[in-house]
Protein backbone atom coordinates (compact mmCIF):
# COMPACT_ATOMS: atom_id res chain seq x y z
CA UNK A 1 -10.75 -10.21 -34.16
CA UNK A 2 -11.74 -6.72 -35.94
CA UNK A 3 -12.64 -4.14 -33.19
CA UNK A 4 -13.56 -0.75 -34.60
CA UNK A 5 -13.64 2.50 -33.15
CA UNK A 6 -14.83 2.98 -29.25
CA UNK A 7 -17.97 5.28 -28.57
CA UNK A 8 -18.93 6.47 -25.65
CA UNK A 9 -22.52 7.99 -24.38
CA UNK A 10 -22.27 11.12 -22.21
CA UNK A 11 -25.41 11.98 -20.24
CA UNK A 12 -28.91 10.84 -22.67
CA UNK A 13 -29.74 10.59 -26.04
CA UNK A 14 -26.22 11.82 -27.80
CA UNK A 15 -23.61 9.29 -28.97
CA UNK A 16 -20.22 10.97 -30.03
CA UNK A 17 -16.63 8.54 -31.43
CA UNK A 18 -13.81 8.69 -28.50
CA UNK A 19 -11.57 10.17 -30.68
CA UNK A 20 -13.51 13.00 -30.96
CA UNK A 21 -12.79 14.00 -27.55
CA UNK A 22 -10.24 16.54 -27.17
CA UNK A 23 -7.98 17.70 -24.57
CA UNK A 24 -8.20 21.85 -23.26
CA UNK A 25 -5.19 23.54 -24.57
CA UNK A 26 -5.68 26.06 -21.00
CA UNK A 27 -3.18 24.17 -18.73
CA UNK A 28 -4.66 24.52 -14.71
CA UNK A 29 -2.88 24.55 -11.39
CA UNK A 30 -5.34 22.59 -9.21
CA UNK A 31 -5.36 22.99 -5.41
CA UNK A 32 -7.38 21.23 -3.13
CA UNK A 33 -7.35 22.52 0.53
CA UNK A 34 -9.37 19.59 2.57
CA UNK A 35 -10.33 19.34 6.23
CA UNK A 36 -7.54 17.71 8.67
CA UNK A 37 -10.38 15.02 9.05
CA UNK A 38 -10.12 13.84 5.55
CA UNK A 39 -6.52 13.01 6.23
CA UNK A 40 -7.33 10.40 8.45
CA UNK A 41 -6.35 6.57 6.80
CA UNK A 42 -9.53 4.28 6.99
CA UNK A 43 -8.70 0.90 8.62
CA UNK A 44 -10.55 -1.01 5.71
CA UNK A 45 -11.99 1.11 3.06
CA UNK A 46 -14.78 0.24 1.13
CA UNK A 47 -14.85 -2.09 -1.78
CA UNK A 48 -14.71 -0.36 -5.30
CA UNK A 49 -15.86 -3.52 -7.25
CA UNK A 50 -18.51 -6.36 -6.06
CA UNK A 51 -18.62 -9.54 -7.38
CA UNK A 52 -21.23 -12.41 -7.19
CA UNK A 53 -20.33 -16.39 -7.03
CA UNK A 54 -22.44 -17.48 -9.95
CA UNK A 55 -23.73 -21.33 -10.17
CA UNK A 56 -25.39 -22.29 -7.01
CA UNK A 57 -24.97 -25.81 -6.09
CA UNK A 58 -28.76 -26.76 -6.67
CA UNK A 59 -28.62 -25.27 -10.46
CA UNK A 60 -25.48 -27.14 -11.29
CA UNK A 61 -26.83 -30.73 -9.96
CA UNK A 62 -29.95 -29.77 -12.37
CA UNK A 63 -27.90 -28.76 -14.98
CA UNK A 64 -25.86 -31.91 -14.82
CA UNK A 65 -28.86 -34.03 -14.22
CA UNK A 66 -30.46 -32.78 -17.22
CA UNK A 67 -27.28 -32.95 -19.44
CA UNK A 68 -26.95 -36.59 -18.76
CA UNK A 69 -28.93 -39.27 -21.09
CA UNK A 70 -26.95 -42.10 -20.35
CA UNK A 71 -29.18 -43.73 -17.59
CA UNK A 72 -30.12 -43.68 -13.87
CA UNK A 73 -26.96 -45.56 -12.91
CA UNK A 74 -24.82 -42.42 -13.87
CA UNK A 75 -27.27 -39.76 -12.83
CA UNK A 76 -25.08 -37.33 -10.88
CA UNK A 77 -25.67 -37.18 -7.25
CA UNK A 78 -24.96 -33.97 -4.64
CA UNK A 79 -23.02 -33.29 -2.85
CA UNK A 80 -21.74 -31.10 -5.26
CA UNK A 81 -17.85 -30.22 -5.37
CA UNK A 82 -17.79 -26.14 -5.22
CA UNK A 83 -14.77 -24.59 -5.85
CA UNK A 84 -13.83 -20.58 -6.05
CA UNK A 85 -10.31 -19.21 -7.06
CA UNK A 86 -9.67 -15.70 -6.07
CA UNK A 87 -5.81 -14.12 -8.12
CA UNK A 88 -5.18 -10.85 -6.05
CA UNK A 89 -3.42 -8.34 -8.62
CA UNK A 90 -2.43 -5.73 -6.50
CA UNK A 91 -0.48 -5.80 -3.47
CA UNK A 92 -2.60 -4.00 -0.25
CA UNK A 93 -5.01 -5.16 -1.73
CA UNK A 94 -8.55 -6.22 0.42
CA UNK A 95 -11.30 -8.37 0.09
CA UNK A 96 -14.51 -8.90 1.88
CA UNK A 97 -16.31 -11.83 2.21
CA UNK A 98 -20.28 -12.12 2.16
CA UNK A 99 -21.41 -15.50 3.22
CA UNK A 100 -25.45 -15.91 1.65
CA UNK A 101 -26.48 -18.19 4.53
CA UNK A 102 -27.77 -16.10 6.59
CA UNK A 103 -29.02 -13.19 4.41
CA UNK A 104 -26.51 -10.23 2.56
CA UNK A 105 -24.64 -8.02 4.42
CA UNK A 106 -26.18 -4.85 4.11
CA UNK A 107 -22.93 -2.98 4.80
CA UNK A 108 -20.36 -4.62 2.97
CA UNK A 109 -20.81 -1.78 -0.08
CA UNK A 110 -19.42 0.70 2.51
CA UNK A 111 -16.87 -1.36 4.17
CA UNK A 112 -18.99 -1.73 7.40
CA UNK A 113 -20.01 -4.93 7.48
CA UNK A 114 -22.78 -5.80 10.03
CA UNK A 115 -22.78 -10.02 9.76
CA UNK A 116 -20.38 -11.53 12.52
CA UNK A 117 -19.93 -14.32 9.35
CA UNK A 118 -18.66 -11.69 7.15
CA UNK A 119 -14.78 -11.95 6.27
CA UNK A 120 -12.36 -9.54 5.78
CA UNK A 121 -9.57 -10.51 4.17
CA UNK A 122 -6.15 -8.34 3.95
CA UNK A 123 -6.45 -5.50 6.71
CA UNK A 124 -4.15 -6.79 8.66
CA UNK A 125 -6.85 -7.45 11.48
CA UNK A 126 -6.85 -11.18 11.67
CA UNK A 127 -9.64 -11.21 14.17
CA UNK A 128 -11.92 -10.66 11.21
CA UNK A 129 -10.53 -13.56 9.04
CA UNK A 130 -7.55 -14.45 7.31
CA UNK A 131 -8.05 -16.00 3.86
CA UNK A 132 -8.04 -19.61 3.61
CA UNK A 133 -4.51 -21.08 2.72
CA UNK A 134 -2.49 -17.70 3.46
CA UNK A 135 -0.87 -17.51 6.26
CA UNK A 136 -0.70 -13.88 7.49
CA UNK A 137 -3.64 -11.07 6.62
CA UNK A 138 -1.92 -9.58 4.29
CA UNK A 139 -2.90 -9.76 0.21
CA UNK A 140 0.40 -9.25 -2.39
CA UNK A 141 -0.16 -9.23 -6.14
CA UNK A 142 -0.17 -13.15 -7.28
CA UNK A 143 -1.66 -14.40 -4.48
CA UNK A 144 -4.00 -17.22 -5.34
CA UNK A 145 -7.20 -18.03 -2.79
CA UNK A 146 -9.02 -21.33 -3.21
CA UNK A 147 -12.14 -21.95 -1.41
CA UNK A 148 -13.15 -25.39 -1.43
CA UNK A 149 -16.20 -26.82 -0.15
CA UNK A 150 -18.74 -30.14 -0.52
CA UNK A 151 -22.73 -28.80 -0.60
CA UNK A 152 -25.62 -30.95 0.03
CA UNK A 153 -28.10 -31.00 -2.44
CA UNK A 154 -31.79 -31.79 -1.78
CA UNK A 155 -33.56 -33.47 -4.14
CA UNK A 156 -33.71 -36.69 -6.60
CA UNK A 157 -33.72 -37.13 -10.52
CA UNK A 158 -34.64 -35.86 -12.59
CA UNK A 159 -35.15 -33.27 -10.01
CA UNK A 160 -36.28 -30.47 -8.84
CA UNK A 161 -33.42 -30.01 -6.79
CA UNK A 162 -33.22 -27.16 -3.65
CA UNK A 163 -30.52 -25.64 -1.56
CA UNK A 164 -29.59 -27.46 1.68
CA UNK A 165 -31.83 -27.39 4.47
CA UNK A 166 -31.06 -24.83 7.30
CA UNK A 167 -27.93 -23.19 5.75
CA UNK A 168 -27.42 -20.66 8.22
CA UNK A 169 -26.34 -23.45 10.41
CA UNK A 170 -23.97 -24.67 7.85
CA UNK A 171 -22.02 -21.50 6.33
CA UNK A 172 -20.09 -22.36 3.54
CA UNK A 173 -18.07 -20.73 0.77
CA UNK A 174 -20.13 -21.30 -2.23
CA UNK A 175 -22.48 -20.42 -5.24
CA UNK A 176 -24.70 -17.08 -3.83
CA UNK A 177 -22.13 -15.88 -2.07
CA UNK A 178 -20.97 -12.16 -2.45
CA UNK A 179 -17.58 -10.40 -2.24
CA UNK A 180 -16.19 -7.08 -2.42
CA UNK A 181 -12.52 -5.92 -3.44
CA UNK A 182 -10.69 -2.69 -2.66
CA UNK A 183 -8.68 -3.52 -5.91
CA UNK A 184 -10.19 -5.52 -9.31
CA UNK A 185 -9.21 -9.54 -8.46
CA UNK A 186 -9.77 -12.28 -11.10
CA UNK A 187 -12.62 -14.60 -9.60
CA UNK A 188 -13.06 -18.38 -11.41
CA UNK A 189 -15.36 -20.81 -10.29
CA UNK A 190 -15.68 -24.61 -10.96
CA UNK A 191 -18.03 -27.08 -9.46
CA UNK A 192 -19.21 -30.57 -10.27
CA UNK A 193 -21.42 -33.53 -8.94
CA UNK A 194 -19.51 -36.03 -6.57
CA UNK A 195 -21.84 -37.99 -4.46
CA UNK A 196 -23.41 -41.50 -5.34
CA UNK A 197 -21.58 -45.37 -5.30
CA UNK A 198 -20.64 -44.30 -9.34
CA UNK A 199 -19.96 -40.45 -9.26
CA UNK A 200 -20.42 -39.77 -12.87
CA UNK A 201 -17.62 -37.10 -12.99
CA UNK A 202 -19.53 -34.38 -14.16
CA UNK A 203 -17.89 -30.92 -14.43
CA UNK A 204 -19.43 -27.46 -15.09
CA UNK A 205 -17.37 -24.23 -15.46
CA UNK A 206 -18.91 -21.59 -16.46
CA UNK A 207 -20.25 -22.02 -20.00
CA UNK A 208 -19.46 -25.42 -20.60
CA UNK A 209 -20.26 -28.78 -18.89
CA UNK A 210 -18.59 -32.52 -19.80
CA UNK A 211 -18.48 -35.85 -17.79
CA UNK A 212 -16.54 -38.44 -18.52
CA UNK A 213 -18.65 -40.51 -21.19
CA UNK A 214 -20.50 -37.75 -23.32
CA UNK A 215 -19.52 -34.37 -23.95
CA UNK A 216 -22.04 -31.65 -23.79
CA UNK A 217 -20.86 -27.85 -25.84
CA UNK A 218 -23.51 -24.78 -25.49
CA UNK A 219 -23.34 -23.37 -28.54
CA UNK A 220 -22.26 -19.47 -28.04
CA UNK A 221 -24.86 -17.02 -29.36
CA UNK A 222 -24.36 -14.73 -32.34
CA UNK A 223 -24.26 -11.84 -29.97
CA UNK A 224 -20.96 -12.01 -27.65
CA UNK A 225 -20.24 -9.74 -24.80
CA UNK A 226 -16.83 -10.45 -24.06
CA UNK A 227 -16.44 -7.43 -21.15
CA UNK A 228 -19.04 -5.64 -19.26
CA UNK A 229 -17.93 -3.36 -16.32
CA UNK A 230 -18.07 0.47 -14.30
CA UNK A 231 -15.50 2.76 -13.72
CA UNK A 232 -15.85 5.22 -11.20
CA UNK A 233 -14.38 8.62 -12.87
CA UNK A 234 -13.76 12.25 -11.08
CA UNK A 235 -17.54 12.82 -11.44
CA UNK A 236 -19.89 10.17 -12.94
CA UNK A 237 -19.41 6.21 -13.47
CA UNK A 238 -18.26 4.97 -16.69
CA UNK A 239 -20.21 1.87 -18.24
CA UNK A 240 -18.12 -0.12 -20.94
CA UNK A 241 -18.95 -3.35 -22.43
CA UNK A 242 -17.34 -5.01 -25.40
CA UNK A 243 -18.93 -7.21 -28.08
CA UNK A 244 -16.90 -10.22 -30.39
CA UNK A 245 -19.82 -10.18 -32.88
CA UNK A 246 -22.65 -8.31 -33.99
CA UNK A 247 -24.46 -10.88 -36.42
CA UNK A 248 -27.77 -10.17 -34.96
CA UNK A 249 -27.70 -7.85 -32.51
CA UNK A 250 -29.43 -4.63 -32.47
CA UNK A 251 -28.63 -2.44 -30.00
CA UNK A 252 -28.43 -2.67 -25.61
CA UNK A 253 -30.43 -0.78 -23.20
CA UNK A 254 -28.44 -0.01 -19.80
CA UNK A 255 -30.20 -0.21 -16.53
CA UNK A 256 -29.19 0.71 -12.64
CA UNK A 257 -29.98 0.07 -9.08
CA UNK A 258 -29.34 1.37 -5.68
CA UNK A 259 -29.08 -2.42 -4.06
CA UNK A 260 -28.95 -6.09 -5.77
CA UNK A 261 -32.62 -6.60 -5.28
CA UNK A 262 -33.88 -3.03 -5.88
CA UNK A 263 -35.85 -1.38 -8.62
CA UNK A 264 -34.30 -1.15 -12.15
CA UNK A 265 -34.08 2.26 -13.57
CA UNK A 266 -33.31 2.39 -17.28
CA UNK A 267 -30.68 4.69 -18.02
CA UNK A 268 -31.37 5.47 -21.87
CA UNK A 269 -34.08 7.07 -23.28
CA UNK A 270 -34.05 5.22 -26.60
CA UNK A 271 -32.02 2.32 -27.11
CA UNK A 272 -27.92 2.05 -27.46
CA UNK A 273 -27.57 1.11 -31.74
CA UNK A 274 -24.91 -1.38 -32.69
CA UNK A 275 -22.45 -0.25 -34.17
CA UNK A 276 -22.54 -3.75 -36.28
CA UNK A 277 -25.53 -4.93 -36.75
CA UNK A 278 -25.94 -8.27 -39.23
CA UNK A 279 -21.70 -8.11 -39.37
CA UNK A 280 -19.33 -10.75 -37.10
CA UNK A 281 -17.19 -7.50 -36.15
CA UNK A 282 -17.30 -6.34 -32.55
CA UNK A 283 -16.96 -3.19 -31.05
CA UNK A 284 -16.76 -1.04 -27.40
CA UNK A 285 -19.36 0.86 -26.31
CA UNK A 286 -19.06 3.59 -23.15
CA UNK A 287 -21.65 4.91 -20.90
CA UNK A 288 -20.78 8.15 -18.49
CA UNK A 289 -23.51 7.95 -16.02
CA UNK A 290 -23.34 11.90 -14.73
CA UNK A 291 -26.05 11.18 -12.04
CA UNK A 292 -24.40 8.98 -9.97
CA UNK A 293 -23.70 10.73 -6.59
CA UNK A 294 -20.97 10.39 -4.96
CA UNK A 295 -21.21 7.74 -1.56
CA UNK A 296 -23.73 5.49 -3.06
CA UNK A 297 -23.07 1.85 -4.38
CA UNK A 298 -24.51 1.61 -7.75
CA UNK A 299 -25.25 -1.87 -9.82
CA UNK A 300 -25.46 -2.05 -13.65
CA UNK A 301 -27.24 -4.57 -15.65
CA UNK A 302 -27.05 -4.23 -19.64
CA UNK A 303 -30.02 -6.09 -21.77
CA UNK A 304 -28.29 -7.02 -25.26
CA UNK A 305 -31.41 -6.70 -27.90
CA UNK A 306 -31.34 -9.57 -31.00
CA UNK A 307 -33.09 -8.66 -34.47
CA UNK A 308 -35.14 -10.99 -33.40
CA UNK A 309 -37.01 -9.34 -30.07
CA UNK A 310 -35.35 -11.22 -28.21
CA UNK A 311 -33.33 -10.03 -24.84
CA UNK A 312 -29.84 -10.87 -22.79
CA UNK A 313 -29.33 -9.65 -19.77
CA UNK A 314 -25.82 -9.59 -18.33
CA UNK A 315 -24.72 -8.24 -14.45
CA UNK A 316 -24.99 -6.93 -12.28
CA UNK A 317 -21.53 -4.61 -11.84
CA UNK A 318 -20.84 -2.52 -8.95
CA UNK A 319 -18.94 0.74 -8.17
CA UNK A 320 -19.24 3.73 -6.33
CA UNK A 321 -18.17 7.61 -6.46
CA UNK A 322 -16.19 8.53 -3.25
CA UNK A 323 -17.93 10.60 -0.76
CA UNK A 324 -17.87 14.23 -1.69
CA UNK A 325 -14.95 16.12 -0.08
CA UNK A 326 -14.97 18.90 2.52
CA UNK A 327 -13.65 21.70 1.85
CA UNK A 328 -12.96 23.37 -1.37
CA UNK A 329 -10.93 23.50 -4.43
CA UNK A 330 -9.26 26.58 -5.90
CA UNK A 331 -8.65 26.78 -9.87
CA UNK A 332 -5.77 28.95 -10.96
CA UNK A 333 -4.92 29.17 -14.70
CA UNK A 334 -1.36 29.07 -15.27
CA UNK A 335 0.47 32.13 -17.69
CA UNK A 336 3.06 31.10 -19.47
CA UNK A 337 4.83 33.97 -21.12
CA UNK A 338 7.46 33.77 -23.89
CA UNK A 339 9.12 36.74 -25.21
C-alpha cells in the first residue's frame, strides 16, 4: 500500500505537511519545582484510553437472522455465544471494567469508579476484581484475558430481537460494555448464535459473518479508515486517523464530546480535504486539538464524507490531558560557548 506524506491540523482552518515542522535550534534547561503533594503515587490512576465492546448480543442474532436464507429450520436461535479477548502490552499495566447492566459508571474516566459491579483489574487490590483466568492482580505484557459468556436473546424470527429482560439482575461481560486502560491493550471480540435443537453455527466478528452452509462477505467501502485514535500531548490532544483508499472520499469533519452521550461539537470550521480524492492511495491525517483542558475526558468521533453526500461515522476515542500541575516551571536557556 502507497501512503504519502502525513499532515497534521494545528488549531482551525490551517493545514501544514509534518515535515514542515522544525525543531528550535535554542537548546532549554527545563525545571519543574512541584508541590510535595504531587509526589504522592495514586493507587489506580485513571485510564488514558476507553474502549467500547461493540456488537450487542440482540444486533448480532438480527444480523445472523437476516443473513440466513436457507429456511426456518436453520434460523439461528439466542442465546448468543459472546466472547471478548483483552492482550495486555505493557507490564503494570490496569484495566477497568464497566459492566452496562446497570447503567455507566460515571467515574470510571477518572479512575473513581462509583458502581460496586465495576472491576478493576491489575492494582494489586484483589477486593476489586481480579481478571478472569489470571491468577494474581497483577497485568504483565502478553497477558491474554478471555471473557466468555452465553446471553439471552428476546425475540423470534425474523425478529425484532431485544436485550434480555432485567439485566441488572444478570451482569454479564458482553456487547455494551465499557472499559478503560491505564496503558493501550488490543481488544477482539467474537460472538455467534448457539441456541435451538440445530444451532446453525453462525459466526460474526467484526466485519464479516459465515455459518456453516452459506458464506456471507460485506463488501468493504471505497473509503477505508484503517486507524482512528487521540494522543494526549504536553498541551492539546492529537487526533490521527489513517485511510487505505481514497476512491471517493472527499474530505472528514472531526467532532468532540465531554461524555459518550453528550452534545457533539464540531471541531473544524470547514471540512478536512483528502489528500486523495478519486485515487486508491491512502494517507494520515493529524488533528492537535489546543482546547482540550487538562482533567477532562474527551471523546472523538470523525464523519468520513463520500463524493457522493454521503457520511461515515467512526468512534468514539477517548483520552484526557493530566490535571494541570501545582507549582511552577522555570525556563533557563543554556550558553554554550566555544572559543
Amino acid at each position: 500500500m502507497q501512503r504519502s506524506r502525513p499532515s497534521r491540523k494545528r488549531g482551525i482552518g490551517r493545514w501544514a505537511p509534518t515535515h514542515a515542522l522544525r525543531t528550535s535550534a535554542v537548546l532549554f534547561l527545563v525545571v519543574a519545582v512541584l508541590p510535595m503533594s504531587s509526589l504522592n503515587v495514586l493507587a489506580a490512576p485513571p485510564p488514558n484510553e476507553i474502549y467500547y465492546v461493540p456488537l450487542k448480543e440482540h444486533d448480532v442474532l438480527q444480523a445472523l437472522d437476516d443473513i440466513d436464507q436457507s429456511g426456518s429450520s436453520r434460523d439461528p436461535f439466542s442465546p448468543i455465544l459472546s466472547i471478548v479477548f483483552l492482550s495486555v502490552n505493557t507490564t503494570g499495566t490496569i484495566v477497568y471494567w464497566d459492566h452496562w447492566e446497570d447503567g455507566y459508571d460515571s467515574g470510571l474516566a477518572s479512575g473513581s469508579p462509583a458502581d460496586a459491579s465495576t472491576e478493576i483489574w491489575g492494582d494489586g487490590n484483589a477486593g476489586n476484581g481480579i481478571a478472569p483466568g489470571l491468577g494474581t492482580d497483577n497485568l504483565a505484557a502478553g497477558d491474554v484475558i478471555i471473557l466468555q459468556n452465553q446471553v439471552p436473546v428476546q425475540g423470534a424470527s425474523p425478529g425484532p430481537y431485544s436485550p434480555r429482560a432485567n439485566p441488572a439482575s444478570n451482569i454479564l461481560y458482553d456487547g455494551g460494555d465499557v472499559l478503560g486502560a491505564t496503558y493501550p491493550i488490543a481488544v477482539t471480540r467474537a460472538a455467534w448464535a448457539v441456541g435451538g435443537t440445530n444451532p446453525m453455527g453462525s459466526l460474526e466478528a467484526g466485519a464479516a459473518a459465515a455459518s456453516y452452509d452459506f458464506w456471507f462477505r460485506v463488501t468493504p467501502t471505497s473509503v477505508v479508515l484503517s486507524s482512528f485514535d487521540a494522543t494526549p500531548q504536553l498541551d492539546a490532544i492529537e487526533v490521527t486517523w489513517s485511510t487505505t483508499s481514497e476512491t471517493e472520499v472527499l474530505g472528514f469533519d472531526l467532532y468532540r464530546s465531554e461524555s459518550i452521550e453528550g452534545a457533539l461539537v464540531k471541531l473544524n470550521e470547514t471540512m478536512l480535504p483528502a489528500q486523495h480524492t478519486g485515487s486508491p492511495l491512502g494517507a494520515d491525517y493529524a488533528f492537535l486539538d489546543e482546547s482540550a483542558a487538562g482533567g477532562v475526558t474527551y471523546y472523538y468521533w470523525l464523519d468520513l464524507i463520500e463524493v457522493s453526500g454521503a457520511t461515515e461515522r467512526h468512534g468514539p476515542v477517548a483520552t484526557r490531558l493530566p490535571d494541570e500541575p501545582g507549582g511552577f516551571r522555570i525556563y533557563l536557556p543554556l550558553t554554550i560557548y566555544l572559543p
